[in-house]
Protein backbone atom coordinates (compact mmCIF):
# COMPACT_ATOMS: atom_id res chain seq x y z
CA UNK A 1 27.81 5.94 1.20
CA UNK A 2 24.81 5.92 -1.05
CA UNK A 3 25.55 5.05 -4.57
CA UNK A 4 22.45 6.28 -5.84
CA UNK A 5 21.15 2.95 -7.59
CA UNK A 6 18.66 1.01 -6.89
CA UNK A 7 18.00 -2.37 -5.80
CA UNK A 8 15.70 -5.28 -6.12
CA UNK A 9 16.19 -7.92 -3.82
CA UNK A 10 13.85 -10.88 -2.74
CA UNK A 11 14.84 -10.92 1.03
CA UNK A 12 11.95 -10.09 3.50
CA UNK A 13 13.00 -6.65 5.47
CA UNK A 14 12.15 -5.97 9.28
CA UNK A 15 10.79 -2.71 9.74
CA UNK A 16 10.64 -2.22 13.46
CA UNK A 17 9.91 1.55 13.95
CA UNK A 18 8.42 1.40 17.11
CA UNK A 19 10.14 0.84 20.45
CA UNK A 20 6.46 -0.79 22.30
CA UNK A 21 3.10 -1.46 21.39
CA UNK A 22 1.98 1.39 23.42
CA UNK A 23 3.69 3.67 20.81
CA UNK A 24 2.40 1.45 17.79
CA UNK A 25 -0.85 2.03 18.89
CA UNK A 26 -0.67 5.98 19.42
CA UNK A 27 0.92 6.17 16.02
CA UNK A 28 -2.45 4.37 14.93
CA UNK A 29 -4.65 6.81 17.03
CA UNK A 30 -3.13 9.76 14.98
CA UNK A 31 -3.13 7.67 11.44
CA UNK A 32 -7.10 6.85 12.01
CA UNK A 33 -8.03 10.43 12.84
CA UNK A 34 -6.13 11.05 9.69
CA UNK A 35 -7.96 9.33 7.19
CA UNK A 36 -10.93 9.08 9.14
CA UNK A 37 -10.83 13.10 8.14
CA UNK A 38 -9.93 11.80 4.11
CA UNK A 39 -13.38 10.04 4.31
CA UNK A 40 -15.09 13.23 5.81
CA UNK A 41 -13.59 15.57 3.56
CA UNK A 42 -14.22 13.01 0.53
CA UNK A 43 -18.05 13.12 1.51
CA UNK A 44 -17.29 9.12 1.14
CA UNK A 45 -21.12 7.55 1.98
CA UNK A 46 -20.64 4.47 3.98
CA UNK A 47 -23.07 2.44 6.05
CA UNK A 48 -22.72 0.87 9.39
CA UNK A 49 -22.63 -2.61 7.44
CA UNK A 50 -19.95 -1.29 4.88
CA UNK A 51 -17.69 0.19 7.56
CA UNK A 52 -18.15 -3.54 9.94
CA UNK A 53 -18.02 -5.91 6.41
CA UNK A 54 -14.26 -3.78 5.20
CA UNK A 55 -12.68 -4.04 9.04
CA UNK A 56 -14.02 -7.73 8.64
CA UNK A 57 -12.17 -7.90 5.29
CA UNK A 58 -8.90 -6.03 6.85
CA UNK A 59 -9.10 -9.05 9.73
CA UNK A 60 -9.63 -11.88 7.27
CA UNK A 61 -6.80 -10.97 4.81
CA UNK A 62 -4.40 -9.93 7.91
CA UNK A 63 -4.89 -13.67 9.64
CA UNK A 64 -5.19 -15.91 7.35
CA UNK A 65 -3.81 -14.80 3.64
CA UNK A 66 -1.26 -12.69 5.36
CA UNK A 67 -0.68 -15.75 7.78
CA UNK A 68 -1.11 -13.83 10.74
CA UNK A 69 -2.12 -17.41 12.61
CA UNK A 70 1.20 -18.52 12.17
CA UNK A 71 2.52 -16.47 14.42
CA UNK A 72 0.31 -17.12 17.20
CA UNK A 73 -0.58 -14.84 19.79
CA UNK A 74 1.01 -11.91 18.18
CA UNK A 75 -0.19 -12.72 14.66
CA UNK A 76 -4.18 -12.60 16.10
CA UNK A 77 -2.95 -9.30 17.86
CA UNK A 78 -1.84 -7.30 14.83
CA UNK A 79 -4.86 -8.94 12.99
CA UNK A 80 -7.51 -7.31 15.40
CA UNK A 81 -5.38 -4.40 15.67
CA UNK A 82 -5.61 -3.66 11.77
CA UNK A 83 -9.51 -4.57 11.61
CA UNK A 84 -10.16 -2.34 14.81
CA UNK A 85 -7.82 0.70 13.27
CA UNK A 86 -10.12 -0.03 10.17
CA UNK A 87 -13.61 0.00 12.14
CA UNK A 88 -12.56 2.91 13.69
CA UNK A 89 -11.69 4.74 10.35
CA UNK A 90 -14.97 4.24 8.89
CA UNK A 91 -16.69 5.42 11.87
CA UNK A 92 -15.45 8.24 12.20
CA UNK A 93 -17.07 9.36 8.81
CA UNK A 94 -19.83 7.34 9.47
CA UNK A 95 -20.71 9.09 12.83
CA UNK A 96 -19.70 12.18 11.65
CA UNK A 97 -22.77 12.37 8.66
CA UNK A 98 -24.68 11.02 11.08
CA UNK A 99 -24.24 13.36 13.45
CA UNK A 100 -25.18 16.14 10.94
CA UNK A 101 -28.20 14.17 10.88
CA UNK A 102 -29.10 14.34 14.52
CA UNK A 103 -28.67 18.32 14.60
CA UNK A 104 -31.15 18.79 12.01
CA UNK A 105 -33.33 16.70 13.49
CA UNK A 106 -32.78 18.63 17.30
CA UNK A 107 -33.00 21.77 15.43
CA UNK A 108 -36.93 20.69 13.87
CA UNK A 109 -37.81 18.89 17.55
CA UNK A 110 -36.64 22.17 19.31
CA UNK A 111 -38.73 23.89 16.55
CA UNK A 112 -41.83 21.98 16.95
CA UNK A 113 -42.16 22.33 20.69
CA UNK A 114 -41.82 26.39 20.59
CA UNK A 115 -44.44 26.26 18.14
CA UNK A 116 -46.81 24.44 20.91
């Protein structure tokens, strides 16, 4: 029963929501299509560099000031796996303006050559 209060504790929690890794990762599929759709919608301007440099930082912090070397194998896995959810975030947005870009630019190459 649920007393309704709540607590503060300094115990570390497992949160193990996911029966596989399979499952963790297309949980991750949906959750980058997500926000990679936040960023579109947002208009948010990022360059190639910015979206590499932020999965970079996401890998960095993960590894070694979340101590994600510690734990070995598995600590380098969820590492990449939050720099490559990251990467693929960004590019999403990124490849989507840019692909904006490219139609504009078939539209005035079509253009040019029925003009010849």
């Amino acid at each position: 029963d649920y007393d309704g209060k709540v607590y503060v504790t300094d115990a570390y929690t497992l949160h193990l929501n996911e029966s596989c890794y399979e499952e963790r990762l297309q949980k991750s599929t949906l959750y980058t299509i997500v926000e990679g759709q936040k960023l579109i919608d947002k208009e948010a301007k990022r360059t190639f560099l910015m979206v590499f440099l932020k999965s970079l930082k996401v890998f960095v912090y993960q590894y070694f000031f979340k101590k994600g070397l510690l734990d070995g194998k598995l600590g380098l896995v969820f590492a990449l796996h939050s720099a490559m959810s990251e990467l693929k975030i960004g590019l999403i947005s990124n490849l989507r303006n840019s692909s904006v870009i490219r139609e504009k630019l078939k539209d005035a190459i079509l253009l040019y050559y029925q003009n010849k």
